[in-house]
N, C-alpha and C. Protein backbone atom coordinates (compact mmCIF):
# COMPACT_ATOMS: atom_id res chain seq x y z
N UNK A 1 -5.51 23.67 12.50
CA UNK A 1 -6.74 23.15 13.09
C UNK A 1 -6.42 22.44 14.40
N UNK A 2 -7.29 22.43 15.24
CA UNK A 2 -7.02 21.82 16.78
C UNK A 2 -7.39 20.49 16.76
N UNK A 3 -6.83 19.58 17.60
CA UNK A 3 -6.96 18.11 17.37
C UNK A 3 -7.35 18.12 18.97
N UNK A 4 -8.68 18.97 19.08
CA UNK A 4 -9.48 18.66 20.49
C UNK A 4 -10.50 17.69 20.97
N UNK A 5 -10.83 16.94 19.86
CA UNK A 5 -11.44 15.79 20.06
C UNK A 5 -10.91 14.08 20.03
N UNK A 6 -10.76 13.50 21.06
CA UNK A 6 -9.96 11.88 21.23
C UNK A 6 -11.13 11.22 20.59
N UNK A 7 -10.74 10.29 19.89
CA UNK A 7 -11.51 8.81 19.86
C UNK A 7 -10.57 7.91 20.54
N UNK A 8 -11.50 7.06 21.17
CA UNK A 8 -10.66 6.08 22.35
C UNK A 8 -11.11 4.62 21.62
N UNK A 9 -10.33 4.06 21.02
CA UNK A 9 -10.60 2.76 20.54
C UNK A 9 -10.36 1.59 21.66
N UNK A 10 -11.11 0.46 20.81
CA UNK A 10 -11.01 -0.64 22.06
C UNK A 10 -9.73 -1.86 22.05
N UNK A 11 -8.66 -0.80 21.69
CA UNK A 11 -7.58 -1.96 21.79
C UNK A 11 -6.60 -1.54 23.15
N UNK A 12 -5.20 -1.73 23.21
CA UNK A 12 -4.83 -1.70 24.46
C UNK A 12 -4.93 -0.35 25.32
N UNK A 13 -5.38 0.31 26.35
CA UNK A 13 -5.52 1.11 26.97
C UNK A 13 -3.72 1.75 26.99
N UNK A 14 -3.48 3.50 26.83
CA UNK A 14 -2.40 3.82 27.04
C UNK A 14 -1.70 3.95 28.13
N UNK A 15 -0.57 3.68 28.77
CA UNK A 15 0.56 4.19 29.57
C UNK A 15 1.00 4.62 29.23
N UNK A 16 1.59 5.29 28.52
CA UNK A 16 2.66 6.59 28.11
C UNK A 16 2.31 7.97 28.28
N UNK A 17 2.58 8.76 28.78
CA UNK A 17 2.56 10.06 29.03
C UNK A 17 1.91 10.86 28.51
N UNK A 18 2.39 10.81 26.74
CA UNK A 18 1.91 11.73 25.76
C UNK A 18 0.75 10.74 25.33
N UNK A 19 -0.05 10.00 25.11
CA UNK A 19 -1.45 9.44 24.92
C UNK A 19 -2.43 10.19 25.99
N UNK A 20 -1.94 9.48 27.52
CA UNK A 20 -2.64 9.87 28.45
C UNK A 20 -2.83 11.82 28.53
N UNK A 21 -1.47 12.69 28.12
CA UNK A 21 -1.81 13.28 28.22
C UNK A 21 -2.96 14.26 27.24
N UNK A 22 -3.41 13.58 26.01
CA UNK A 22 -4.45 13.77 24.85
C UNK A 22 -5.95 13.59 25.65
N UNK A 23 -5.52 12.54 26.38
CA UNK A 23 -6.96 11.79 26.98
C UNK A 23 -7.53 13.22 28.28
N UNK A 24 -6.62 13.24 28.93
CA UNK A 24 -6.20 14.77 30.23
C UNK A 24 -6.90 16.04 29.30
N UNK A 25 -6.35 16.68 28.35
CA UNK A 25 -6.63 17.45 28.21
C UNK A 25 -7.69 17.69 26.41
N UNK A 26 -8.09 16.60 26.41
CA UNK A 26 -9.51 16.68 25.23
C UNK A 26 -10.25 17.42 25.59
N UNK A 27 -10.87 18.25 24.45
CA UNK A 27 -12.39 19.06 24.92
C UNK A 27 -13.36 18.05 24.94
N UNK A 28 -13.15 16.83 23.99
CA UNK A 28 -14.30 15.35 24.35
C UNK A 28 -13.76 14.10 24.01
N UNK A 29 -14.12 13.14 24.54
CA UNK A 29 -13.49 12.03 24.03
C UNK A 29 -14.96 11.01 23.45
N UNK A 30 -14.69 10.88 22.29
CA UNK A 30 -15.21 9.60 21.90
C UNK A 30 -14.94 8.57 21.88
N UNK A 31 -16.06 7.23 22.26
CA UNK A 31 -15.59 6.26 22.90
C UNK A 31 -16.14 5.07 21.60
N UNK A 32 -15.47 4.30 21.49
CA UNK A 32 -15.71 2.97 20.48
C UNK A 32 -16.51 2.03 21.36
N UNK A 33 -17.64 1.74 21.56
CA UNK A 33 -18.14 0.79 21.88
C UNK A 33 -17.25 0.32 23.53
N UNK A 34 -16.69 -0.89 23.41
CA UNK A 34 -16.39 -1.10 24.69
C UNK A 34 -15.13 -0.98 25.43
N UNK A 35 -14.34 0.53 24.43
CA UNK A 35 -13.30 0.90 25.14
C UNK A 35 -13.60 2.10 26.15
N UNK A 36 -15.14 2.34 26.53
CA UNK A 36 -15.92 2.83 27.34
C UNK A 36 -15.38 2.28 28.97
N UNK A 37 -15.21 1.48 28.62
CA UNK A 37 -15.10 0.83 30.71
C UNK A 37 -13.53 0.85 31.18
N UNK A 38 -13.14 1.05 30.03
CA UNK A 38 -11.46 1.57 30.81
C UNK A 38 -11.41 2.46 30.89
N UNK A 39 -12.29 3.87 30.20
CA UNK A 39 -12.03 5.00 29.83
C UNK A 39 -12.44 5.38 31.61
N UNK A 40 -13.62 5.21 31.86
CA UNK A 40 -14.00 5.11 32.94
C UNK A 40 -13.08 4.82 34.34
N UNK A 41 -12.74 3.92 34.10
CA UNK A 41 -11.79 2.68 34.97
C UNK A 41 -11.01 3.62 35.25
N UNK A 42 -10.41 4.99 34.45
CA UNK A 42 -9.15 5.12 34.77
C UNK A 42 -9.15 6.46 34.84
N UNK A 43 -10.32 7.00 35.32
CA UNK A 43 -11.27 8.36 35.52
C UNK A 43 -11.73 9.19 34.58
N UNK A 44 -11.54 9.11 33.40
CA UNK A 44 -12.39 9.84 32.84
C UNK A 44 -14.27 9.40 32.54
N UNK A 45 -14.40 10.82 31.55
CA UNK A 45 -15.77 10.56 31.01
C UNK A 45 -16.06 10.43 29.81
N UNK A 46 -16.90 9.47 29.13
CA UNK A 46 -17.02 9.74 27.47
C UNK A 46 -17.98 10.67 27.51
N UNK A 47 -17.74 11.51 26.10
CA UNK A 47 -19.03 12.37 25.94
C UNK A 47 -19.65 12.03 24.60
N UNK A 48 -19.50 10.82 24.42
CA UNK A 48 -20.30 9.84 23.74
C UNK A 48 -19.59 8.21 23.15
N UNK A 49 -20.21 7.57 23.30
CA UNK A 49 -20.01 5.69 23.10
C UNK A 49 -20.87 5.63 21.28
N UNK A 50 -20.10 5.87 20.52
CA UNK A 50 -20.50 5.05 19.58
C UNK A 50 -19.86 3.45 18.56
N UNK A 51 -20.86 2.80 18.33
CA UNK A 51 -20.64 1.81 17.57
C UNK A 51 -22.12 1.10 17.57
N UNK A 52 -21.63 -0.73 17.30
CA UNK A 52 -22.93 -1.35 17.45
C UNK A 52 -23.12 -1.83 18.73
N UNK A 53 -22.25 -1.34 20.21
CA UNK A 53 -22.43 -1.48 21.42
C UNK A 53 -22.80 -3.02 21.87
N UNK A 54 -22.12 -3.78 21.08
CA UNK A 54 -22.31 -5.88 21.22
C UNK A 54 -21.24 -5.38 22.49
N UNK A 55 -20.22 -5.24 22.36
CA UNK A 55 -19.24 -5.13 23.44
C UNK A 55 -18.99 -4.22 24.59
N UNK A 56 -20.02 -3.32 24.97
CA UNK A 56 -20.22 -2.32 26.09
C UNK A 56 -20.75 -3.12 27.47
N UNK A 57 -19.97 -2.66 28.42
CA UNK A 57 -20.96 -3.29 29.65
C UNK A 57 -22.22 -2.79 30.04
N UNK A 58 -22.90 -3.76 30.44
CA UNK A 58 -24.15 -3.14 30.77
C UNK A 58 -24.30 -1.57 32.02
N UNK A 59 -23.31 -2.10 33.04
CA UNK A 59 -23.87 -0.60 33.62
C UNK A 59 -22.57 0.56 33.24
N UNK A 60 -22.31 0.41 32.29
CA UNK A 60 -22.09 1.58 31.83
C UNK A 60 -23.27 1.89 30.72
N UNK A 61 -23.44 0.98 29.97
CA UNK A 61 -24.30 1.51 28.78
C UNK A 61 -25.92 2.33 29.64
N UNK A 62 -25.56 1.42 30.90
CA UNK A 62 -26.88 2.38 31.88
C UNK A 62 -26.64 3.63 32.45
N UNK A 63 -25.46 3.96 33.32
CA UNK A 63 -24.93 5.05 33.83
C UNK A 63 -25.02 5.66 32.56
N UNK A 64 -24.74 5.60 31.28
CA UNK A 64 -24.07 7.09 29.97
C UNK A 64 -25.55 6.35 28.97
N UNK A 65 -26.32 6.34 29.17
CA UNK A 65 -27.83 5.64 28.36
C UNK A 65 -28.17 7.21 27.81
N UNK A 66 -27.52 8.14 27.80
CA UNK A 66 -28.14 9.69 27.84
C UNK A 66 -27.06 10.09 26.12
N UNK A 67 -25.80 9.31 25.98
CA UNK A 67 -24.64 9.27 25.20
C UNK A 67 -24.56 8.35 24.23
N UNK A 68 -25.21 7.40 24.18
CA UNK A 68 -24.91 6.18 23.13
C UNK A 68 -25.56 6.34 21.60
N UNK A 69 -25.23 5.92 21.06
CA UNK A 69 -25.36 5.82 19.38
C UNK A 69 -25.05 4.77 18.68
N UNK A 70 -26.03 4.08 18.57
CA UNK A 70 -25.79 2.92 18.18
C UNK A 70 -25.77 3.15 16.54
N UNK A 71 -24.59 2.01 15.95
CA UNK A 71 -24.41 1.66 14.82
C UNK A 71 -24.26 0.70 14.15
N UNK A 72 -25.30 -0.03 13.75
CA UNK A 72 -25.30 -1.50 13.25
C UNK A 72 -24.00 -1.58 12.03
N UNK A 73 -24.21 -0.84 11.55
CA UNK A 73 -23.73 -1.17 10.02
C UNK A 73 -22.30 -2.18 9.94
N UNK A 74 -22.02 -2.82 9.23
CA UNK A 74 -21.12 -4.32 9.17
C UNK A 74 -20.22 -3.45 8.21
N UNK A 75 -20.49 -2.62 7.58
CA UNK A 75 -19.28 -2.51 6.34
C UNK A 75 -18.07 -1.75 6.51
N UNK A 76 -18.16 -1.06 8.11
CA UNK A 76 -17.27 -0.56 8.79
C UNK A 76 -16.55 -0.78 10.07
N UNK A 77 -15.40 -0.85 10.77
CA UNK A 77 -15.35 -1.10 12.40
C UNK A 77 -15.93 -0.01 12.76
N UNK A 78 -15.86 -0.03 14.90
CA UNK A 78 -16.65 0.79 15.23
C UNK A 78 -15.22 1.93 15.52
N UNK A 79 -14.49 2.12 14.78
CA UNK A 79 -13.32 3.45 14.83
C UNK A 79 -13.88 4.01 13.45
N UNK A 80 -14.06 3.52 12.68
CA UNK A 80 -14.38 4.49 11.58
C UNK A 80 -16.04 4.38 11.80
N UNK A 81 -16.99 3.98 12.62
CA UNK A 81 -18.55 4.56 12.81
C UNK A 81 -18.22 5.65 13.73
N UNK A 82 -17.00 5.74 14.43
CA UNK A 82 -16.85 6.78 15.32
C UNK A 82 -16.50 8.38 14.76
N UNK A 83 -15.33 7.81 13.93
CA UNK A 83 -14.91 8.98 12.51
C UNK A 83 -15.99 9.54 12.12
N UNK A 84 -16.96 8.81 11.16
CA UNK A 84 -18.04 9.13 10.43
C UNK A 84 -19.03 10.28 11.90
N UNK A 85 -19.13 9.89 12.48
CA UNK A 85 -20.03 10.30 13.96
C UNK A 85 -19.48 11.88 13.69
N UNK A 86 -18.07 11.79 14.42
CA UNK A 86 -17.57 12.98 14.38
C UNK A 86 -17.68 14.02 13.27
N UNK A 87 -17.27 13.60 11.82
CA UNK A 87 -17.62 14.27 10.86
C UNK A 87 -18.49 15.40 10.72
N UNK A 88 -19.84 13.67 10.73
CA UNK A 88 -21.26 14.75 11.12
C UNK A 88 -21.10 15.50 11.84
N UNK A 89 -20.75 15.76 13.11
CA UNK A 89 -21.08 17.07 13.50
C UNK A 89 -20.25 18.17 13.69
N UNK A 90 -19.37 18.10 12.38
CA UNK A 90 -17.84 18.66 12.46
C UNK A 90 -17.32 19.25 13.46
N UNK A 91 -17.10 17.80 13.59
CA UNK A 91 -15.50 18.00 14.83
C UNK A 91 -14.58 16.91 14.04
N UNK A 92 -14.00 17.93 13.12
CA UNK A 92 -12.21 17.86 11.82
C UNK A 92 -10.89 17.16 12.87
N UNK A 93 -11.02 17.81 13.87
CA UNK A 93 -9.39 17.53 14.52
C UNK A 93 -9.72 16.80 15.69
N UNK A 94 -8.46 15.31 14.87
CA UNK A 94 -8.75 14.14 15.68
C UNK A 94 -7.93 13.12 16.33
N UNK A 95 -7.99 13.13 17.38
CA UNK A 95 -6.48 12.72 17.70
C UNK A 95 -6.84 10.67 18.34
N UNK A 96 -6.46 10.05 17.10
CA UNK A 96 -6.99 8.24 17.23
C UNK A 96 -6.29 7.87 18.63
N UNK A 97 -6.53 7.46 20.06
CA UNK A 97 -5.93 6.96 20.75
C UNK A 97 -6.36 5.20 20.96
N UNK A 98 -5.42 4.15 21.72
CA UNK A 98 -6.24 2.84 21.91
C UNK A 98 -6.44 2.16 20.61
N UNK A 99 -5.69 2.31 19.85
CA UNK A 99 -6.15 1.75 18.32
C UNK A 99 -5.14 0.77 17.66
N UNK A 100 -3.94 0.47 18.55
CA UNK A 100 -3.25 -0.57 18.43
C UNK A 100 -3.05 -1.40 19.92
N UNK A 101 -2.44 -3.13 19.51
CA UNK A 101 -2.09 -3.64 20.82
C UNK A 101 -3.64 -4.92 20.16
N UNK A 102 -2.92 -5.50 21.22
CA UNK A 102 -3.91 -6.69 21.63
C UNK A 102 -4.21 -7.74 20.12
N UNK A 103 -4.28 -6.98 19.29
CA UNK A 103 -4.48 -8.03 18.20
C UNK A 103 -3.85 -7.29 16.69
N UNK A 104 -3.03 -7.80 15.88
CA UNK A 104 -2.57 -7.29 15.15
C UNK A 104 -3.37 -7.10 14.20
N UNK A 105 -3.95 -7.99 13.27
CA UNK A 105 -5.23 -7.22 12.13
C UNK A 105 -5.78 -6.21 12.67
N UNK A 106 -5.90 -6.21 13.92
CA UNK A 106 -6.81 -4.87 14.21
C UNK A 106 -5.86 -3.51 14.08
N UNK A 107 -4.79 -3.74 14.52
CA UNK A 107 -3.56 -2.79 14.80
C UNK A 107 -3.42 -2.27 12.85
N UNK A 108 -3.15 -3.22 12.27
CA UNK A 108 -2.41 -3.01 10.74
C UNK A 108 -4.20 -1.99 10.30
N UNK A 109 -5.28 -3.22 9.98
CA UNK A 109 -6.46 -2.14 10.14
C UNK A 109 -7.03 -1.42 10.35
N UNK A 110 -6.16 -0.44 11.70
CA UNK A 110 -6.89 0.76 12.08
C UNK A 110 -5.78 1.69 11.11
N UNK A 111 -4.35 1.40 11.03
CA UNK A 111 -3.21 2.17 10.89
C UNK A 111 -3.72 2.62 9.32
N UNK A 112 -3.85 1.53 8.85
CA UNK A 112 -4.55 1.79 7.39
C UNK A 112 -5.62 2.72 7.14
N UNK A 113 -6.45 2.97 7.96
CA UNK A 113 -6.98 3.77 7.91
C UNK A 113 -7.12 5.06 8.10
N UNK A 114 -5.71 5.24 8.56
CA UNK A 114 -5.72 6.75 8.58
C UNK A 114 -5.58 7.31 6.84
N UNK A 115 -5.48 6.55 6.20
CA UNK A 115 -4.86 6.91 4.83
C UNK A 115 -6.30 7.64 3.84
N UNK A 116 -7.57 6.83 5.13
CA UNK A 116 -8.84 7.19 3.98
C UNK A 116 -9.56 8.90 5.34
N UNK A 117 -9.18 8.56 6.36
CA UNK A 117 -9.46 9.54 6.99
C UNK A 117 -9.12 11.34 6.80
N UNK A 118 -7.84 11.06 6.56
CA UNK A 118 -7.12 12.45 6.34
C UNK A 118 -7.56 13.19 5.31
N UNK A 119 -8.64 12.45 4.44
CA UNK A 119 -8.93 12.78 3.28
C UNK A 119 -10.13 14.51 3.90
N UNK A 120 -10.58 13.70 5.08
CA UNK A 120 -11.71 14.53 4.97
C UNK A 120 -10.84 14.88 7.05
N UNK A 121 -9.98 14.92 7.21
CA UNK A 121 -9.92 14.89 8.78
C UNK A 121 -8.43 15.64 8.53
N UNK A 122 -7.98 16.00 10.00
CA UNK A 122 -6.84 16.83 10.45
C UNK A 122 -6.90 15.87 11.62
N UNK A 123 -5.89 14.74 11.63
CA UNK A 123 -6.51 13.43 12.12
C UNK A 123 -4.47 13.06 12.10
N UNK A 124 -4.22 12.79 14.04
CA UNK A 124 -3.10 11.55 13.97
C UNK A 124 -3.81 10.41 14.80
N UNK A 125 -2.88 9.31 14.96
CA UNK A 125 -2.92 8.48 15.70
C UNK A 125 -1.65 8.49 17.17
N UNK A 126 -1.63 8.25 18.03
CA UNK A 126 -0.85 7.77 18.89
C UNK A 126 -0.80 6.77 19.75
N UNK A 127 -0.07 6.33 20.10
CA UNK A 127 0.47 4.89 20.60
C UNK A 127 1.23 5.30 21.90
N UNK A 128 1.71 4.18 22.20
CA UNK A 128 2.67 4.02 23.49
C UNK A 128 3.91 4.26 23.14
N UNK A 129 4.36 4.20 21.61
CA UNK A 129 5.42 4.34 21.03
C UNK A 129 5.88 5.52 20.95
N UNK A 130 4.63 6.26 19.92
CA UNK A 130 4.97 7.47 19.29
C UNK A 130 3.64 7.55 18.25
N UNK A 131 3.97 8.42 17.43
CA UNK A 131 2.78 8.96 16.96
C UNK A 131 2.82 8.94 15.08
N UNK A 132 1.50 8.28 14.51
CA UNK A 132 1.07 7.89 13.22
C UNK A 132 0.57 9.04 12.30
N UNK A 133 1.05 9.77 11.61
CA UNK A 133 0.15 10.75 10.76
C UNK A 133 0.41 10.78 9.28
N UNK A 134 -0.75 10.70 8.99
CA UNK A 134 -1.04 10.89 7.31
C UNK A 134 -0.91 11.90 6.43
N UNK A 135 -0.32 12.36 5.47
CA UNK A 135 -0.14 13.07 4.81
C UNK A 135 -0.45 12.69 2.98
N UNK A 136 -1.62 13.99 2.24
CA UNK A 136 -1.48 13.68 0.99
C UNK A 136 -0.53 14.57 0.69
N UNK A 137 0.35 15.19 0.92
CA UNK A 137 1.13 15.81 -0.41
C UNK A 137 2.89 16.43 0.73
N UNK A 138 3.77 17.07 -0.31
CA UNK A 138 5.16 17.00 0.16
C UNK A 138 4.82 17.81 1.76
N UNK A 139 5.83 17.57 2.24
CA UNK A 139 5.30 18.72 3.60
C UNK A 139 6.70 18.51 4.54
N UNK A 140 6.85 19.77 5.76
CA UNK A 140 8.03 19.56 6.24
C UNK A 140 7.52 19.19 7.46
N UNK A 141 8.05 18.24 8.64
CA UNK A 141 7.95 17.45 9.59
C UNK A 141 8.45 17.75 10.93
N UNK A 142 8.24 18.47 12.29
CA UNK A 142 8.76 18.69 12.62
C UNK A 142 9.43 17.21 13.50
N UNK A 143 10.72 17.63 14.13
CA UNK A 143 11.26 16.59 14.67
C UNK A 143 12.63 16.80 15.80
N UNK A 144 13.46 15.86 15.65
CA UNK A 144 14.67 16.58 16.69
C UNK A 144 15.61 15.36 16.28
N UNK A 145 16.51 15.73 16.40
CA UNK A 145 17.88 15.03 16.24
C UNK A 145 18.24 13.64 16.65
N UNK A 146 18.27 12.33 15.98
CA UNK A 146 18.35 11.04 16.37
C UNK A 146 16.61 10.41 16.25
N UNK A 147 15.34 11.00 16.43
CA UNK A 147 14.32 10.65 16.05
C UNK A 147 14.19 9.42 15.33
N UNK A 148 13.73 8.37 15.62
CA UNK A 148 13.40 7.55 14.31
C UNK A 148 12.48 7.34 14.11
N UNK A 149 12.21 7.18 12.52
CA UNK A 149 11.18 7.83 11.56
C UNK A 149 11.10 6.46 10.96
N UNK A 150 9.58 6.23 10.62
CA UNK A 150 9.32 5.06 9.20
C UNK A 150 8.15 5.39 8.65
N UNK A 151 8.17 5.54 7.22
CA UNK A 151 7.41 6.15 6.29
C UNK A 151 6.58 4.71 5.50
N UNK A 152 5.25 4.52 5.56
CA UNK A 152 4.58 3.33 4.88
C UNK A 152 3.76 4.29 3.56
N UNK A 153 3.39 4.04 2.52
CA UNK A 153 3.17 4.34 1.64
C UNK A 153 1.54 3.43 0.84
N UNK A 154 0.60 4.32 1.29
CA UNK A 154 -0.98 3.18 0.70
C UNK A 154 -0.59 2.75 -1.12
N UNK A 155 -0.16 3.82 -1.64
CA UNK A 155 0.23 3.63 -2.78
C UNK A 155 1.26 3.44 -3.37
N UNK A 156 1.44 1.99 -4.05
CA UNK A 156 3.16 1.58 -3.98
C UNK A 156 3.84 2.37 -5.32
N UNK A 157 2.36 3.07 -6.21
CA UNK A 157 3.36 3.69 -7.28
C UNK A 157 4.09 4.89 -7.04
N UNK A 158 3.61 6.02 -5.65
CA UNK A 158 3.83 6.87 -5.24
C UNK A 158 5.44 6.80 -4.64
N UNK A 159 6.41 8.31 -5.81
CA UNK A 159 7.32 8.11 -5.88
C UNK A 159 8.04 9.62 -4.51
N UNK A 160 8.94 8.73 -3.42
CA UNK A 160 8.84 9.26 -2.71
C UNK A 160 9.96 10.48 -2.34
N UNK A 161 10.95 11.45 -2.44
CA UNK A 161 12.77 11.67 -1.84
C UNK A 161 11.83 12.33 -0.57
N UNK A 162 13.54 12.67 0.12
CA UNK A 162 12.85 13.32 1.33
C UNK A 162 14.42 14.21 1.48
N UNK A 163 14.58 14.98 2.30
CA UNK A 163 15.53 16.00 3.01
C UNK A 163 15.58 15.99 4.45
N UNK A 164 16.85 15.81 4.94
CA UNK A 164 16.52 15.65 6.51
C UNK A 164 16.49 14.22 7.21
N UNK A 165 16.87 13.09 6.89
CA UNK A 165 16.91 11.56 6.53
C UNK A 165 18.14 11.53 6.84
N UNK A 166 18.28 10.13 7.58
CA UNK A 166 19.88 9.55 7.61
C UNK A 166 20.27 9.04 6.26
N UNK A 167 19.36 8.30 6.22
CA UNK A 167 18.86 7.53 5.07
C UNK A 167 17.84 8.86 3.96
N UNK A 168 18.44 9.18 3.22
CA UNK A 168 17.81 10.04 2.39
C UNK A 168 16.87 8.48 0.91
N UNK A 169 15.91 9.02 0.89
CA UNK A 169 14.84 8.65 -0.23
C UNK A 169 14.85 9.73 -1.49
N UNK A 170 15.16 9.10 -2.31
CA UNK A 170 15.42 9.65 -4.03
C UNK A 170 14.45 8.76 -4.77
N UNK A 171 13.13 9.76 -4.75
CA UNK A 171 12.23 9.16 -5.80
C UNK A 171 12.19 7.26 -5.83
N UNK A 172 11.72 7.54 -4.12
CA UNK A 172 11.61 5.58 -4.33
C UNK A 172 9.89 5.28 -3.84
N UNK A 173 9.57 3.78 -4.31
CA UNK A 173 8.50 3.74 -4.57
C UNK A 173 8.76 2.73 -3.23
N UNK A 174 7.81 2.93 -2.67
CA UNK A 174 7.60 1.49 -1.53
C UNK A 174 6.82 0.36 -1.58
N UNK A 175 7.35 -0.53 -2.16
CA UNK A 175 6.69 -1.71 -3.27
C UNK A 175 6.06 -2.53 -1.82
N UNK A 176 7.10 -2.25 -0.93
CA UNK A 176 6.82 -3.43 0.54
C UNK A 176 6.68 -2.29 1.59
N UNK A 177 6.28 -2.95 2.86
CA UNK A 177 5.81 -2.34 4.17
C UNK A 177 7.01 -1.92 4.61
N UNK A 178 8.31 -2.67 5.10
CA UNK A 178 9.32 -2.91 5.46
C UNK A 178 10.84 -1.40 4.67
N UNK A 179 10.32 -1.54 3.48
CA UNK A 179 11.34 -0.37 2.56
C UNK A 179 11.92 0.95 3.27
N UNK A 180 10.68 1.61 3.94
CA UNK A 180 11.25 2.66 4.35
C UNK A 180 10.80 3.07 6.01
N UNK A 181 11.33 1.50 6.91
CA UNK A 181 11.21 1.76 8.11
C UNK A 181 12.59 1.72 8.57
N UNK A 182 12.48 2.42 9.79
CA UNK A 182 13.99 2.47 10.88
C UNK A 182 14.99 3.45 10.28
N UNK A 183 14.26 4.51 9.69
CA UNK A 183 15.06 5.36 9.34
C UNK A 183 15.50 6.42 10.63
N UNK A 184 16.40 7.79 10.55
CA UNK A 184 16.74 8.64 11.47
C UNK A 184 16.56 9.92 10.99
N UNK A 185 15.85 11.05 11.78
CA UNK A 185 15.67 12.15 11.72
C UNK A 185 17.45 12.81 11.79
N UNK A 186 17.87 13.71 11.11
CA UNK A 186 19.45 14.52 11.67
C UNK A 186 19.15 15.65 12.28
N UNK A 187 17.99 16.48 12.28
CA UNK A 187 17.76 17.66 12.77
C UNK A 187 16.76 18.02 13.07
N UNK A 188 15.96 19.60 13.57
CA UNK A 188 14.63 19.70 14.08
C UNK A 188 13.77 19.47 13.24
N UNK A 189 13.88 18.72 11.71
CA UNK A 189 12.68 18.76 11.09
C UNK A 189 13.22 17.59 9.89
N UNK A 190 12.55 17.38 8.91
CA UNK A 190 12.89 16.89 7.97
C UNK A 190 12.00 17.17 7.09
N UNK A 191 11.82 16.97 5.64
CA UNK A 191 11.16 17.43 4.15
C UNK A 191 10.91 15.96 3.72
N UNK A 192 9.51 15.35 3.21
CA UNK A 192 9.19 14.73 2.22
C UNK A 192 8.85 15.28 0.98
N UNK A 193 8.95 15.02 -0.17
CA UNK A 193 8.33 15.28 -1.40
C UNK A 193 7.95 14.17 -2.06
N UNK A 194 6.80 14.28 -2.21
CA UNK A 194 5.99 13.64 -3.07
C UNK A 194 4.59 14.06 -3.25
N UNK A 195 4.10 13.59 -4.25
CA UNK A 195 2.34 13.95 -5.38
C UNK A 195 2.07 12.49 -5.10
N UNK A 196 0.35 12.24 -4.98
CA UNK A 196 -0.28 11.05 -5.13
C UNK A 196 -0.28 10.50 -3.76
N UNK A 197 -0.02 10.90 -2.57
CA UNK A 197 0.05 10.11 -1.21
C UNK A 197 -1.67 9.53 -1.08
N UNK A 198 -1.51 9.28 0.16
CA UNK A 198 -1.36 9.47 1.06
C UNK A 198 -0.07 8.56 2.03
N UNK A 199 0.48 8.90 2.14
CA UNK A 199 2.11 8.60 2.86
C UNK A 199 1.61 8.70 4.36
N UNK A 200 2.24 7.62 5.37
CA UNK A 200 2.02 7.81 6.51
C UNK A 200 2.83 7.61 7.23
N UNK A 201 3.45 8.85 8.35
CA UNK A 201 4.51 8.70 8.90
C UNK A 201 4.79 8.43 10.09
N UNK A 202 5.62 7.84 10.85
CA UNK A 202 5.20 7.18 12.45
C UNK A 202 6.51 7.67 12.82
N UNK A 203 6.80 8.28 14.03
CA UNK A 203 8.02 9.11 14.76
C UNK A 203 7.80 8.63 15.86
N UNK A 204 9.09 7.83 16.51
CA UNK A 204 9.04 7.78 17.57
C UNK A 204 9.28 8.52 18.51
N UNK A 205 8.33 8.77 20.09
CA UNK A 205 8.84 8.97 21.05
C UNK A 205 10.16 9.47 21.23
N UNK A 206 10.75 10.43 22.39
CA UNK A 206 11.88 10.37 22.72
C UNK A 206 12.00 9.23 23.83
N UNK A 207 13.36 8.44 24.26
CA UNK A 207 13.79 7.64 24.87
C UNK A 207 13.31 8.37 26.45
């Protein structure tokens, strides 16, 4: 499935290459409320602003008044009213940009959420770092040699090995956040196995 649609969240705007270049070449970008005025700022266009728009500037919300969608609802942020948005009008492949930085609950809170997204999405995240993706079940990874890899786990009973690891995992459970980070890729790929995920894996960047 194609991951041709960005959501642009309102946390730190990207510099890195591979973000910016998601943002370059989207068939659309969706915009969170008031990560609209950088999106702008830094030439692009949204081809739609949703949330509850408290944090949009006014002349943008005037210039794109043709794009907005407002969403009151409290029981969600405006990255997952944006998710939900997309859904509806299935567009599956989703690539989260802007969704860490600036404040950490928000950062740990969006990351977490890829775990309920993937359920119904073909959905990563990326960063300035490198890139966040969710997985429910065993699967092989592509990668390259020296890579480093850290695997967080929503479910701590979910028992994890893997193939392809500096650090190889033999049926371990990740009771803590910390267990199975700063690991190393050895080759172009590596193997998780495990039932019950959703497992989420973050690869860094090359240097």
């Amino acid at each position: 499935m194609s991951l041709n649609t960005v959501i642009l969240a309102d946390g730190s705007f990207p510099v890195h290459e591979t973000p910016l270049g998601f943002l370059r070449n989207a068939c659309r970008i969706v915009c969170c409320d008031g990560s609209a005025a950088n999106l702008v700022k830094a030439g692009f266009e949204p081809w739609a602003i949703v949330g509850d728009l408290d944090s949009l500037d006014k002349s943008i919300a005037e210039r794109y008044s043709d794009r907005l969608y407002r969403d009151n609802g409290q029981d969600t942020n405006d990255l997952t009213k944006a998710v939900f948005w997309c859904l509806e009008r299935n567009l599956t492949g989703i690539v989260i940009i802007g969704a860490t930085g600036k404040r950490e609950d928000h950062t740990i809170g969006n990351i977490s959420l890829l775990a309920e997204y993937v359920k119904d999405l073909n959905v990563i995240m990326v960063t300035d770092t490198g890139v966040l993706t969710p997985y429910l079940n065993s699967c092989r990874i592509e990668s390259f040699p020296g890579q480093q890899v850290s695997l967080f786990s929503i479910d701590t009973s979910t028992e994890i090995s893997s193939a392809g690891l500096k650090f190889q995992l033999k049926k371990m459970k990740l009771a803590s956040w910390w267990r199975a980070t700063l690991n190393e890729s050895t080759g172009d790929s590596f193997e998780l196995f495990f039932d019950g995920g959703p497992v989420i894996v973050f690869q860094k960047f090359r240097d």
